[in-house]
Protein backbone atom coordinates (compact mmCIF):
# COMPACT_ATOMS: atom_id res chain seq x y z
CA UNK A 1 -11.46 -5.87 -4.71
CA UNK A 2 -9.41 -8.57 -3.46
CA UNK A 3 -11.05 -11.48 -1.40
CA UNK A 4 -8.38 -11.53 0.59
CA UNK A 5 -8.19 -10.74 4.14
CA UNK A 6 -4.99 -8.17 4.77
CA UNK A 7 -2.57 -9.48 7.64
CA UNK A 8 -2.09 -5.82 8.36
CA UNK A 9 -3.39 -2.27 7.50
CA UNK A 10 -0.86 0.93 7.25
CA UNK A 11 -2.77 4.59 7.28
CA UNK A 12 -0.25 6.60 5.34
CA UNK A 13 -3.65 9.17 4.57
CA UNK A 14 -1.42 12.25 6.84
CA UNK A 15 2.14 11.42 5.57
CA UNK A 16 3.94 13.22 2.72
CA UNK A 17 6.57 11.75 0.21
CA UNK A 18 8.99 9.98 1.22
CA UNK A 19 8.00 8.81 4.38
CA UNK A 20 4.91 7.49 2.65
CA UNK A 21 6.53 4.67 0.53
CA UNK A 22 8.73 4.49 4.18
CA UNK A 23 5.87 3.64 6.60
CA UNK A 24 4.46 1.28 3.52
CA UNK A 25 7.91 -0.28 3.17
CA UNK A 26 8.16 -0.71 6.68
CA UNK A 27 5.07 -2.35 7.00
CA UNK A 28 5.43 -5.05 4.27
CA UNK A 29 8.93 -6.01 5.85
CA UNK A 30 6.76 -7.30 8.92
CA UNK A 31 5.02 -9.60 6.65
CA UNK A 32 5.58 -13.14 5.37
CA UNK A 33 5.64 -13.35 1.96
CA UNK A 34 2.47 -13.80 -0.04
CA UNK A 35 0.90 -11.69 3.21
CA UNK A 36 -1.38 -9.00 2.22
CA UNK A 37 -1.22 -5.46 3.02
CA UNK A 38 -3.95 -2.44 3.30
CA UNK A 39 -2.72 0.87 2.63
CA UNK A 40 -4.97 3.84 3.02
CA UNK A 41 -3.44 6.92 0.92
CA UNK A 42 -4.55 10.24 0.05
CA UNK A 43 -2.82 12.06 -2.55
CA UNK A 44 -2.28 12.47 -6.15
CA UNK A 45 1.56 12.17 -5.50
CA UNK A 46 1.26 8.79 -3.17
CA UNK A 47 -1.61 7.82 -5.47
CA UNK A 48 1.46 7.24 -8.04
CA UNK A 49 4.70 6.73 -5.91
CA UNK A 50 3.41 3.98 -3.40
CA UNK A 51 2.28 1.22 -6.02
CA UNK A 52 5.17 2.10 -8.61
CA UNK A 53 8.00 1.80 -5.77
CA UNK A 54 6.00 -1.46 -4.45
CA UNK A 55 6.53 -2.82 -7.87
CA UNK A 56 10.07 -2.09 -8.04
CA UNK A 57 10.47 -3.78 -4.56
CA UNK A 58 8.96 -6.79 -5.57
CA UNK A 59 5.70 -6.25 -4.90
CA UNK A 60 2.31 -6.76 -6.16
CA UNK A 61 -0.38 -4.36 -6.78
CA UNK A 62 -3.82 -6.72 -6.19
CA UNK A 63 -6.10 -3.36 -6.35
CA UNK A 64 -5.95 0.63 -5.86
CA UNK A 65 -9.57 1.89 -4.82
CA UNK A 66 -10.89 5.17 -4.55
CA UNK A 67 -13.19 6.12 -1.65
CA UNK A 68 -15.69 8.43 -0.94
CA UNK A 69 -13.47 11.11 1.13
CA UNK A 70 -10.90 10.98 -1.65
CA UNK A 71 -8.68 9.21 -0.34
CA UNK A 72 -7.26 5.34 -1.78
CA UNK A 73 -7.31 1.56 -0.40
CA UNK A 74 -4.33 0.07 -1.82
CA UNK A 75 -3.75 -3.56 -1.75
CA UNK A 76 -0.28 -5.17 -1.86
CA UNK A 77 0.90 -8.70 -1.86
CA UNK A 78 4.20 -9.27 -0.47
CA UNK A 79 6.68 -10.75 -2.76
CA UNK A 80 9.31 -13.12 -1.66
């Protein structure tokens, strides 16, 4: 996991697609770039669509972690 301390935490955990890459998206656009962000998913379809439409934003991916309840900690870097 990534040392880093996020600058801001999004629960997307009771959202379905879209409006989970939209409350992400949404989110990171607060942020400076290079700012990390905490996303807490839960989903096999947001386990895939989140990251990969990070990534095609510009984004980076810094770590995707599974939890106990099922659910994921997903850590994004801003890009600029």
């Amino acid at each position: 996991m990534s040392a880093e301390r996020p600058a801001a935490v999004v629960d997307i955990r009771h959202e379905v697609c879209p409006m989970t890459y939209v409350r992400t998206k949404l989110a990171l656009e607060a942020l400076q770039a290079g700012q990390v962000l905490e996303v807490h998913l839960r989903g096999e379809e947001p386990r895939r669509n989140v990251p990969a439409s990070a990534q095609d934003d510009g984004h980076a991916v810094l770590d995707l972690l599974p939890q106990a309840d099922g659910s994921y900690v997903l850590l994004l870097r801003k890009g600029g």
